[in-house]
C-alpha atoms as a PDB file:
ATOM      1  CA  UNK A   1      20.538   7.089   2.716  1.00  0.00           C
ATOM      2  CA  UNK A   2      18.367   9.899   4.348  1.00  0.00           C
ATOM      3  CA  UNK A   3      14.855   9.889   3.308  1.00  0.00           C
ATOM      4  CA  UNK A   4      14.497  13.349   2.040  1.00  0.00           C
ATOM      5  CA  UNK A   5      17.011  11.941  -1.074  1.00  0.00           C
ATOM      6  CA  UNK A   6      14.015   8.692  -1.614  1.00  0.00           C
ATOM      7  CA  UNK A   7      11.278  11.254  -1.311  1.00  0.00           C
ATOM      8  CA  UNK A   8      13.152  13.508  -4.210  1.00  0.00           C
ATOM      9  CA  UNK A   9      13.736  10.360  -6.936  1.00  0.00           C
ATOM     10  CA  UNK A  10      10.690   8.511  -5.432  1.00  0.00           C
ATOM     11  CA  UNK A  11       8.114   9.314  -8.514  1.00  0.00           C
ATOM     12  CA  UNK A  12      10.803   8.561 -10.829  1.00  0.00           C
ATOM     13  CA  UNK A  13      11.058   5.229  -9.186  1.00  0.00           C
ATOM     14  CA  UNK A  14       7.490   4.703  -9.838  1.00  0.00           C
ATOM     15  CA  UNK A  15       7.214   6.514 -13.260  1.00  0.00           C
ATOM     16  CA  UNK A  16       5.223   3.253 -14.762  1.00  0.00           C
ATOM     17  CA  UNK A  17       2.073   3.173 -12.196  1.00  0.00           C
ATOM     18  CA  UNK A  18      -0.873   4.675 -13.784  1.00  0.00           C
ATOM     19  CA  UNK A  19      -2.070   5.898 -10.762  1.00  0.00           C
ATOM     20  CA  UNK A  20      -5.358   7.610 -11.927  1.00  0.00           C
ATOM     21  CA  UNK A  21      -6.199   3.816 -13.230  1.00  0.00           C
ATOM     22  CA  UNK A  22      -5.143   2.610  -9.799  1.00  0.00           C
ATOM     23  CA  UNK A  23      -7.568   5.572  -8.071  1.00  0.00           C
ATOM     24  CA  UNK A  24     -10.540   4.468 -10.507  1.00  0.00           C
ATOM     25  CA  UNK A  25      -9.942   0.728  -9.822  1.00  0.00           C
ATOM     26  CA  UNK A  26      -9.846   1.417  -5.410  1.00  0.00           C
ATOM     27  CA  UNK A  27     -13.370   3.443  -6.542  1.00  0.00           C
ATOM     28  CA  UNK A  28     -14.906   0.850  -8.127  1.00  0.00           C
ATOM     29  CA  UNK A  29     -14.094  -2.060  -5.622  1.00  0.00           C
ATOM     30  CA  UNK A  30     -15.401   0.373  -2.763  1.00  0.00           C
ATOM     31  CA  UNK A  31     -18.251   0.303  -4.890  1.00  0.00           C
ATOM     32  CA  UNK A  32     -18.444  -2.972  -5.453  1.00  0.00           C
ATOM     33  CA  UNK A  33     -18.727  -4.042  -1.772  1.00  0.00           C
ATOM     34  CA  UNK A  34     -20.840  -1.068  -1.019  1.00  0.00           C
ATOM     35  CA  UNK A  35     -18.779   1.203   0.805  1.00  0.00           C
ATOM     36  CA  UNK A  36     -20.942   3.504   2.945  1.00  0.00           C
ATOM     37  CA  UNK A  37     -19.601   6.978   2.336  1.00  0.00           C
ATOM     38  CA  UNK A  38     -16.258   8.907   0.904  1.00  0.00           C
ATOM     39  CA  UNK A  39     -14.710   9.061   4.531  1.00  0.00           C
ATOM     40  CA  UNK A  40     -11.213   7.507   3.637  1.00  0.00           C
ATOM     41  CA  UNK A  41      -7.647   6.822   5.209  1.00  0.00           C
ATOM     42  CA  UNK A  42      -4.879   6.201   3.341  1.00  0.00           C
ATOM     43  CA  UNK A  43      -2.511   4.672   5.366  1.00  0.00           C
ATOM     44  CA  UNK A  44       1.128   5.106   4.146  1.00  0.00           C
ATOM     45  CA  UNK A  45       0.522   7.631   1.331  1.00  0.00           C
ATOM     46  CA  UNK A  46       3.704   8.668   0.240  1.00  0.00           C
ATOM     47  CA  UNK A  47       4.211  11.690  -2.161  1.00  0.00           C
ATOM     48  CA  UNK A  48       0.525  11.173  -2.232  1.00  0.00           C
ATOM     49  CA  UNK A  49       0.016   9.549  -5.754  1.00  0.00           C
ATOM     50  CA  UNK A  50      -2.966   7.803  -4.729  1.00  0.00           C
ATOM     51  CA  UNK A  51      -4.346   9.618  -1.908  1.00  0.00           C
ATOM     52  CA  UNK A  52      -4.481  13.340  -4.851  1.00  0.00           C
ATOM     53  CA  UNK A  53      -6.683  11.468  -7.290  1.00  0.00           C
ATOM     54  CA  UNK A  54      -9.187  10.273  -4.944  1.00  0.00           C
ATOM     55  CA  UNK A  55      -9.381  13.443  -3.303  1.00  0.00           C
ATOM     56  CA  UNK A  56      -9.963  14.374  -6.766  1.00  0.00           C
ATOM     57  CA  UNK A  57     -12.792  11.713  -6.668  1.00  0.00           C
ATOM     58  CA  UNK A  58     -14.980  13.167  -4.006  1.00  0.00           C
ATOM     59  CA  UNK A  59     -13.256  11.180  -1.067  1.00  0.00           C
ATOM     60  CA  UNK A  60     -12.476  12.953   2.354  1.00  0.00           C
ATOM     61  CA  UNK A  61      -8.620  11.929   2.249  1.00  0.00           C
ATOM     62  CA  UNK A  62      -6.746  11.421   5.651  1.00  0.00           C
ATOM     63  CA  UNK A  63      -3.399  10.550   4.643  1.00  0.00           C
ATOM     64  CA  UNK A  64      -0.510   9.288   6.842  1.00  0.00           C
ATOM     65  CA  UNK A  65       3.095   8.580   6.316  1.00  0.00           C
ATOM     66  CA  UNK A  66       6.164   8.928   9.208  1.00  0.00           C
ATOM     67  CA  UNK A  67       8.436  10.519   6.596  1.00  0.00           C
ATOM     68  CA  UNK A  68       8.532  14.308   6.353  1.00  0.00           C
ATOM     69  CA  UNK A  69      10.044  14.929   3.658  1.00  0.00           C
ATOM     70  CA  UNK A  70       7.338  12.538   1.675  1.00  0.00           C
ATOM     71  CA  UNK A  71       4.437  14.561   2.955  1.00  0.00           C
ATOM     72  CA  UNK A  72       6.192  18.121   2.245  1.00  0.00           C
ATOM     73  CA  UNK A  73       6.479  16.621  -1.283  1.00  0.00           C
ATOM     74  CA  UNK A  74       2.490  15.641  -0.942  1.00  0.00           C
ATOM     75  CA  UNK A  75       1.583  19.092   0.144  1.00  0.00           C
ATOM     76  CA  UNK A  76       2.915  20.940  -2.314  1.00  0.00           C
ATOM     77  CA  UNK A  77       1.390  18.016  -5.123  1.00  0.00           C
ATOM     78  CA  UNK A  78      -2.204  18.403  -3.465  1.00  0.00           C
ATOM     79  CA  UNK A  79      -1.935  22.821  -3.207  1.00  0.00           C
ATOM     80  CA  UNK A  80      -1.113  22.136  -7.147  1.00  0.00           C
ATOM     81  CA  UNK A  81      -4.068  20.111  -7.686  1.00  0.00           C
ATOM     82  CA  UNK A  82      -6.471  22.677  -5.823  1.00  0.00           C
ATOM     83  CA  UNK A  83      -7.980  19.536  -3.841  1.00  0.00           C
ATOM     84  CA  UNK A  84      -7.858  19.517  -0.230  1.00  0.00           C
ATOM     85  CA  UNK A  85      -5.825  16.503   1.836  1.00  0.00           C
ATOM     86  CA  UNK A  86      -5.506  16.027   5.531  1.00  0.00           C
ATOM     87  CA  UNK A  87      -1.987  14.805   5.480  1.00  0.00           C
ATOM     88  CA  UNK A  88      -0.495  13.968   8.880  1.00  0.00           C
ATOM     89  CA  UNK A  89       3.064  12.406  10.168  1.00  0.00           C
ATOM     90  CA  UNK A  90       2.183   9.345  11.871  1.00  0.00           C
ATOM     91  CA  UNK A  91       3.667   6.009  12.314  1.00  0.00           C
ATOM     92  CA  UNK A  92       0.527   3.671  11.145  1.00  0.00           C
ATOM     93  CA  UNK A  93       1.843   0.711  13.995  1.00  0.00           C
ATOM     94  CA  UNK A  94       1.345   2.984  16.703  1.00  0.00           C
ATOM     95  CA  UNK A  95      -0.609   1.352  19.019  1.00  0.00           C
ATOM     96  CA  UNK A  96      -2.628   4.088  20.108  1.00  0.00           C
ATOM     97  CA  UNK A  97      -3.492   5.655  16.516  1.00  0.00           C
ATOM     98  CA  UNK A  98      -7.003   4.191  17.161  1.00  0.00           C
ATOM     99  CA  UNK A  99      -7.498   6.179  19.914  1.00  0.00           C
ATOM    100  CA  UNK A 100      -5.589   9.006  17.902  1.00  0.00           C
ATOM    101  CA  UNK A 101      -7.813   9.174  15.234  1.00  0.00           C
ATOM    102  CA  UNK A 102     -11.090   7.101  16.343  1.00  0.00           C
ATOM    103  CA  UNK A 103     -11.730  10.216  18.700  1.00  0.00           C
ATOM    104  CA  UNK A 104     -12.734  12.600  15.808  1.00  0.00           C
ATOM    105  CA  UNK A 105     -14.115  10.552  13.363  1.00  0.00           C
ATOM    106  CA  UNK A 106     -14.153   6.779  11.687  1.00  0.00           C
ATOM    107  CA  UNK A 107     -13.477   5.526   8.089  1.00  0.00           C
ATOM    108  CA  UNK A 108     -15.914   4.579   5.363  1.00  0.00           C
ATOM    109  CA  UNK A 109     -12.809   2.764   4.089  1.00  0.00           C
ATOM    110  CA  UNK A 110      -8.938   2.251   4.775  1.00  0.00           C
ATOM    111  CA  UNK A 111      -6.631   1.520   2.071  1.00  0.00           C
ATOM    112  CA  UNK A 112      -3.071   0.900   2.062  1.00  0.00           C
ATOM    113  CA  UNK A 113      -0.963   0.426  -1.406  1.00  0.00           C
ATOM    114  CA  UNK A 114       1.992  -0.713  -2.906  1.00  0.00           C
ATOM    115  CA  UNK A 115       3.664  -2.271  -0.903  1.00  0.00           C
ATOM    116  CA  UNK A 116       3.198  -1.079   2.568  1.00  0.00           C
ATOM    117  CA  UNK A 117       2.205  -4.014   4.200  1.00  0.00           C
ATOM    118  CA  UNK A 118       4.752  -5.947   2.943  1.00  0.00           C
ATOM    119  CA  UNK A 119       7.596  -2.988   4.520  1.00  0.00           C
ATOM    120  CA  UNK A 120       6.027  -3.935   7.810  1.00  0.00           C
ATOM    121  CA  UNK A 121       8.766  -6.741   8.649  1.00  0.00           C
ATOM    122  CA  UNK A 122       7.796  -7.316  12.070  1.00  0.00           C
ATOM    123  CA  UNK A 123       4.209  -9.748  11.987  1.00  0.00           C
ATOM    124  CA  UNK A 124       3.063  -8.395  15.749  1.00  0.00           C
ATOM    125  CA  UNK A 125       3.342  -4.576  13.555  1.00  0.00           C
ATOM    126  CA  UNK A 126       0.978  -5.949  11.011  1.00  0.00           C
ATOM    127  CA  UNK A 127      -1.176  -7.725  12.673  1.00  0.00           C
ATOM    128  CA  UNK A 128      -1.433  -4.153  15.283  1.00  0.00           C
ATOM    129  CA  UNK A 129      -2.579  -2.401  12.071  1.00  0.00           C
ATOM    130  CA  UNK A 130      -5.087  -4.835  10.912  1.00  0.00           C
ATOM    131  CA  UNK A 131      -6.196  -4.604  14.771  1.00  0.00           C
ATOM    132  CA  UNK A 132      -6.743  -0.797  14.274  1.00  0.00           C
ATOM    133  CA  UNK A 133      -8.250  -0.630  10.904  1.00  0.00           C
ATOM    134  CA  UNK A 134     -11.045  -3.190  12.395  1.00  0.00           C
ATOM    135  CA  UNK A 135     -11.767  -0.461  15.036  1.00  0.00           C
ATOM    136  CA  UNK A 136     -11.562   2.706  12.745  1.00  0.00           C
ATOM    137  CA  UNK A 137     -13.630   1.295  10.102  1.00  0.00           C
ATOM    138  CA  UNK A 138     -17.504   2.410  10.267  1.00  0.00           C
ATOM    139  CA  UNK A 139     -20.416   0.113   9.992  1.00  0.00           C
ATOM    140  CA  UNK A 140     -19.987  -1.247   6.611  1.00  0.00           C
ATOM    141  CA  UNK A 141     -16.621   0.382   6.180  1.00  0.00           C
ATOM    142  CA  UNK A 142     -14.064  -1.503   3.875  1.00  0.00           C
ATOM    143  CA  UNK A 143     -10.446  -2.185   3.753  1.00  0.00           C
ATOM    144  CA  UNK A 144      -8.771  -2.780   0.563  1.00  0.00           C
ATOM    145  CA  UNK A 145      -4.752  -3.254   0.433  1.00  0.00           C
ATOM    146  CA  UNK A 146      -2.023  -5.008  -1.479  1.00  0.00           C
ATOM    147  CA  UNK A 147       1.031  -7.343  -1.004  1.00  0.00           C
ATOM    148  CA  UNK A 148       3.704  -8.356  -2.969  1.00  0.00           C
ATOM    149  CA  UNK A 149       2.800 -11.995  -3.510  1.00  0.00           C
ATOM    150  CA  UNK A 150       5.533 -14.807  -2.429  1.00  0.00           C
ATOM    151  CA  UNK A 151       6.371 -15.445  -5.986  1.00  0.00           C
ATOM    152  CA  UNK A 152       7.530 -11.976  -6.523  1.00  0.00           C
ATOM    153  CA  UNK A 153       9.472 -11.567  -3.717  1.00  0.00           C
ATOM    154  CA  UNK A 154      11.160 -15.148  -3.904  1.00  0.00           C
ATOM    155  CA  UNK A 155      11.684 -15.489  -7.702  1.00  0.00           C
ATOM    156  CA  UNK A 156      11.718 -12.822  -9.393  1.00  0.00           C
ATOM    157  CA  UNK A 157      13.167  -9.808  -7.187  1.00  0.00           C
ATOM    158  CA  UNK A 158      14.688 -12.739  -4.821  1.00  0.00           C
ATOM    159  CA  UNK A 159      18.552 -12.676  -5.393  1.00  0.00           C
ATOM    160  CA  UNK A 160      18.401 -10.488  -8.951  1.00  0.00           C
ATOM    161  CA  UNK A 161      19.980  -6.908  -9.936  1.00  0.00           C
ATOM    162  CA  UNK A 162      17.824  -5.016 -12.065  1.00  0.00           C
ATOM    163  CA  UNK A 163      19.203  -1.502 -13.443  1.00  0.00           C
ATOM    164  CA  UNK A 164      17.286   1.870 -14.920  1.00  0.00           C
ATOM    165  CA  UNK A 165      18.387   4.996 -16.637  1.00  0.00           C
ATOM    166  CA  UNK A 166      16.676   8.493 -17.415  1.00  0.00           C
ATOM    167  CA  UNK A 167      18.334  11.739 -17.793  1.00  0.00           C
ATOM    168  CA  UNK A 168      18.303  13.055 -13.882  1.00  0.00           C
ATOM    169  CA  UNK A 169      17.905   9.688 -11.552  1.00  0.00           C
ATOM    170  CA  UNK A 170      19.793   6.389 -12.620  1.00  0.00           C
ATOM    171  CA  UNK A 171      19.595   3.396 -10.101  1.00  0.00           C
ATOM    172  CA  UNK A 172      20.855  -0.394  -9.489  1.00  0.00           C
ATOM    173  CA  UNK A 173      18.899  -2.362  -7.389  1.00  0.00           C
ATOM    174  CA  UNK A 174      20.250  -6.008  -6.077  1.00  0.00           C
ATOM    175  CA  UNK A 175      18.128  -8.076  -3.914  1.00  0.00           C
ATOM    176  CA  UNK A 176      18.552 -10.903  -1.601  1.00  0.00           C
ATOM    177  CA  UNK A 177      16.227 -13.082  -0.574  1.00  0.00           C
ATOM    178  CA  UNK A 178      16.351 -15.023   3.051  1.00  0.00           C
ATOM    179  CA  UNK A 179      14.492 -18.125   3.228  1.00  0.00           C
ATOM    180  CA  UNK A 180      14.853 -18.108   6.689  1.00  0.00           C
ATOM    181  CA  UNK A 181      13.915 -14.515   7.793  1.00  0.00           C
ATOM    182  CA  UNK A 182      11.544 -14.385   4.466  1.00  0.00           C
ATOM    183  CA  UNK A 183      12.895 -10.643   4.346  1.00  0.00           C
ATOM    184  CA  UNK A 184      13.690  -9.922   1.094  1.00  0.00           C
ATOM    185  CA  UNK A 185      16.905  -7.387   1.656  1.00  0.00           C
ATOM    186  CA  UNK A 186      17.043  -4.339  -0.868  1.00  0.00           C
ATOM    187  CA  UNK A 187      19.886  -2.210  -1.801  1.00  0.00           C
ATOM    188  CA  UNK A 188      19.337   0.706  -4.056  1.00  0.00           C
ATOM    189  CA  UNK A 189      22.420   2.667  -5.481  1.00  0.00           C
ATOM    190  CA  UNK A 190      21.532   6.003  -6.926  1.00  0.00           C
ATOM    191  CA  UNK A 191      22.836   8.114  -9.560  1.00  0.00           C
ATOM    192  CA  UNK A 192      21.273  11.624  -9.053  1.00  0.00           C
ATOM    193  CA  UNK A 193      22.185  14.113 -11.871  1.00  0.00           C
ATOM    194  CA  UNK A 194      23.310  17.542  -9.974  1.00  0.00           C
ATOM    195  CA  UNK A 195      22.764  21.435 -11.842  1.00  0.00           C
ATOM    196  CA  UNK A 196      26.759  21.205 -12.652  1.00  0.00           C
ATOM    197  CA  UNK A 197      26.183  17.930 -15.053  1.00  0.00           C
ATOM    198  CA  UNK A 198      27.840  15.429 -12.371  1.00  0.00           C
ATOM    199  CA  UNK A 199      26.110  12.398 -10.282  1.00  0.00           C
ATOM    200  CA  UNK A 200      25.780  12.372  -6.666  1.00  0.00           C
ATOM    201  CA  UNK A 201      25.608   8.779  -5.713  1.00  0.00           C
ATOM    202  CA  UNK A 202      23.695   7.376  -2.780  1.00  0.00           C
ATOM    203  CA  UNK A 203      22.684   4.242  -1.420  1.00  0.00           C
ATOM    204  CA  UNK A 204      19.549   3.167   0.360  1.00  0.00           C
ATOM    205  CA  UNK A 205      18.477  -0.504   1.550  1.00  0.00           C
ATOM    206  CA  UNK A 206      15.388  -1.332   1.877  1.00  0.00           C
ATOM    207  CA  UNK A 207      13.502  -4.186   3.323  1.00  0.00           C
ATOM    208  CA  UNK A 208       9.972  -6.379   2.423  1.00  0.00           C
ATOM    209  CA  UNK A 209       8.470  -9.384   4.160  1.00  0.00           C
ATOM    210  CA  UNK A 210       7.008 -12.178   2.596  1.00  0.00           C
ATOM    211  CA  UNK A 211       3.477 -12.754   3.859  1.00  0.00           C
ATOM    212  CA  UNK A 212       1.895 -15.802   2.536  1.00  0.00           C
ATOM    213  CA  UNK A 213      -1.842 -14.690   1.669  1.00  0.00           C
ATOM    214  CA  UNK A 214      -3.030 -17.727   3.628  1.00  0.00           C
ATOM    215  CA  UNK A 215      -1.644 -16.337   6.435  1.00  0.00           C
ATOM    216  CA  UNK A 216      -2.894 -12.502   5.917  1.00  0.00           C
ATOM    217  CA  UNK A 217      -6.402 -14.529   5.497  1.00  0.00           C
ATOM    218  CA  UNK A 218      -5.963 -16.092   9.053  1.00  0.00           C
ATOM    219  CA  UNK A 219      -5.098 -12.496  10.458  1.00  0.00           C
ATOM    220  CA  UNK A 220      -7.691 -10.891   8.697  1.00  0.00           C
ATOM    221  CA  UNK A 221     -10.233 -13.487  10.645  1.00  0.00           C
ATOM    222  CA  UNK A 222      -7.919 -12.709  14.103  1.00  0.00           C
ATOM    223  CA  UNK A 223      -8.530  -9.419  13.544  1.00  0.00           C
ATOM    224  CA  UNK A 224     -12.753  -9.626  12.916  1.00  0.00           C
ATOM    225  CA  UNK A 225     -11.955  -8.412   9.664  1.00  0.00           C
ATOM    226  CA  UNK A 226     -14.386 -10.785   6.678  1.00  0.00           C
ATOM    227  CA  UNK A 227     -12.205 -11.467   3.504  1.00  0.00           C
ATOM    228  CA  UNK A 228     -14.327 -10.529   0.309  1.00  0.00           C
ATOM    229  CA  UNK A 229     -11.601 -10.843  -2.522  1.00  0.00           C
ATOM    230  CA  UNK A 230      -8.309 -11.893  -3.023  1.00  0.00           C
ATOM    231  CA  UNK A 231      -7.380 -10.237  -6.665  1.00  0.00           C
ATOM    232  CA  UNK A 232      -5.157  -9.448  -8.829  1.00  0.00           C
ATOM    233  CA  UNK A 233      -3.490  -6.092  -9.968  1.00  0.00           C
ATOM    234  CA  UNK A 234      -6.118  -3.714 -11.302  1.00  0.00           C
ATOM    235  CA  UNK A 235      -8.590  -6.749 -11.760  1.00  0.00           C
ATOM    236  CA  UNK A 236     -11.739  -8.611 -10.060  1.00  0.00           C
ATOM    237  CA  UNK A 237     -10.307 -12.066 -11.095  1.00  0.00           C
ATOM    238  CA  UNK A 238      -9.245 -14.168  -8.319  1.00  0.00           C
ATOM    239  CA  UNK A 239      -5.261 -14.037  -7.389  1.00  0.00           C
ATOM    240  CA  UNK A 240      -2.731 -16.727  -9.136  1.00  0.00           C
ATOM    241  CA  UNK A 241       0.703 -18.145  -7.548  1.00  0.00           C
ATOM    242  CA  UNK A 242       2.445 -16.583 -10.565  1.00  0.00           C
ATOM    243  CA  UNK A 243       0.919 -12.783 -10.326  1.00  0.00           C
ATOM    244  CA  UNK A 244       3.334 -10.139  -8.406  1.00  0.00           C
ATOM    245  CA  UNK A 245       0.634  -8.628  -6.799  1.00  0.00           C
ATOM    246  CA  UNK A 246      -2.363  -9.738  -4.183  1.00  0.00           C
ATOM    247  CA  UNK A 247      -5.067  -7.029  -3.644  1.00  0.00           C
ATOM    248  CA  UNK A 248      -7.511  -8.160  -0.602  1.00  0.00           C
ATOM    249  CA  UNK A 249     -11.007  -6.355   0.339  1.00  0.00           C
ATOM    250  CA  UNK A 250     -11.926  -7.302   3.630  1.00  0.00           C
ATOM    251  CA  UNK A 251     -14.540  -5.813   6.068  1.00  0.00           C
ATOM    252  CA  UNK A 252     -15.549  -5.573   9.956  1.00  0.00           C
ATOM    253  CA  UNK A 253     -17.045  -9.613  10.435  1.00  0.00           C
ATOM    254  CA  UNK A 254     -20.228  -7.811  12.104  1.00  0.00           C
ATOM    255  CA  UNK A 255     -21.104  -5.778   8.337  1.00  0.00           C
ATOM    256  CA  UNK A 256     -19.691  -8.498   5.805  1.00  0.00           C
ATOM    257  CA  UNK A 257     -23.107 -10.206   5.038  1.00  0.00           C
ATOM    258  CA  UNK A 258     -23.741  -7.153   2.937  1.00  0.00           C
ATOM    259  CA  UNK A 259     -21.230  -9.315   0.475  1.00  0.00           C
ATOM    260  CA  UNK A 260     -23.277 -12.615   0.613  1.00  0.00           C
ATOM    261  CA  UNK A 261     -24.095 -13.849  -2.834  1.00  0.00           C
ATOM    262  CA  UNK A 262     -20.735 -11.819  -5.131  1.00  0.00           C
ATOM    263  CA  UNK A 263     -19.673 -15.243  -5.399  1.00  0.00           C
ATOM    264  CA  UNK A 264     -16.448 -15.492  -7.758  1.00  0.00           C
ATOM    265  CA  UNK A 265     -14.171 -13.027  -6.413  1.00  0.00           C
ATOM    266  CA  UNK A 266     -14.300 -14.814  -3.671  1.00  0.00           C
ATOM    267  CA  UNK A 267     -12.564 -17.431  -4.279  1.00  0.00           C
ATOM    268  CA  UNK A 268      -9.217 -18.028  -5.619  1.00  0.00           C
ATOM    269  CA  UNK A 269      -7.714 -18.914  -9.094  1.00  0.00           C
ATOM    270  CA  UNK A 270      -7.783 -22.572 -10.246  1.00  0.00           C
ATOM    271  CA  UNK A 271      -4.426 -22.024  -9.723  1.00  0.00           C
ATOM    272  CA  UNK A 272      -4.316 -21.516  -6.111  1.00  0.00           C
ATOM    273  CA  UNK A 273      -1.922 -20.177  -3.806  1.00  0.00           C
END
């Protein structure tokens, strides 16, 4: 399925994230652990549903993607909005997008949301990125980003088929879940309505790794990045086995003592993964 048919029924896909609550929530965790200024990189940004309202916030958005046809769609969202983005076309495991990108300025903070972490299914790609965010990352900078937790991938998308309607865009989406790859396969059959009342169908597969959160912890430390908080969706409570979502805050080891003393996001649930 060619991308520029995801970019065009991507929003629909995500019609039930708030994503003015999600801006507000990334905003008040980089206040939280004192994020140094409004310099931000959103890595992965999409049709730029998250990377628009912080603009809208005060931050000084640099926003990458590798798809095209997502950032055309971006563009024309942020020239709507009257709020200025740098949106660029860049793969974010490029090896050299430190030196890319280091040369003209750092990051008071990096982010990277829903999800694109977990499309990275190659470990040495995520563990590069992690790598680079350390070095773009100011003094004091933060990193915030989220996984789908193992429970979500393995039990409830695992080997399910879950189906949506709406007047222009209906899909069916049937997973499969490898316990041996821990790649949790994806293949999305849409139903596009067309001006002449028909459907145009198309198919797109998909892929997501399972990272166990003790293990992005370990990379994190690898890395020289300090783990701050390991929470839940929209929330400063500590993560649970049974949530579908992990957000982590992290920052460059040399800066995190700034965090001494936050004490109970810190930790995990009772109910630990």
């Amino acid at each position: 399925m060619a991308y520029e048919t995801v970019a065009a029924v991507y929003d629909s896909l995500m019609r039930d994230v708030d994503y003015a609550q999600w801006a507000r929530y990334l905003d008040g965790l980089l206040k939280k652990h004192h994020c140094p200024g409004k310099r931000l990189l959103d890595l992965g940004c999409g049709t730029g549903n998250i990377s628009i309202p912080l603009a809208q916030m005060g931050y000084q958005v640099t926003a990458l993607d590798d798809e095209a046809e997502m950032l055309e769609i971006a563009e024309k969202k942020s020239a709507e909005a009257g709020v200025p983005v740098d949106w660029r076309q860049q793969d974010i495991t490029d090896p050299e997008l430190g030196q890319i990108l280091a040369g003209e300025q750092q990051f008071d903070a990096v982010i990277a949301t829903f999800d694109v972490f977990n499309h990275l299914t190659e470990p040495e790609d995520l563990q590069t990125v992690l790598y680079t965010v350390e070095r773009l990352l100011t003094e004091n900078g933060v990193l915030i980003f989220d996984v789908q937790t193992p429970h979500k991938l393995r039990e409830y998308l695992g080997d399910h088929i879950f189906t949506w309607h709406s007047p222009d865009v209906e899909y069916m989406w049937e997973n499969h879940f490898d316990q041996e790859t821990q790649i949790c396969q994806m293949e999305i059959t849409f139903f596009q309505r067309c001006e002449n009342g028909l459907y145009r169908r198309e198919t797109m597969y998909q892929e997501e790794r399972l990272y166990e959160l003790e293990l992005l912890k370990l990379w994190l430390n690898f890395s020289n990045l300090e783990l701050l908080g390991v929470y839940r969706e929209l929330s400063e409570e500590a993560v649970a086995s049974t949530d579908h979502r992990a957000v982590f805050v992290a920052r460059p080891m040399r800066y995190a003592d700034l965090d001494a003393g936050l004490g109970e996001p810190l930790d995990f649930a009772e109910d630990e993964i």
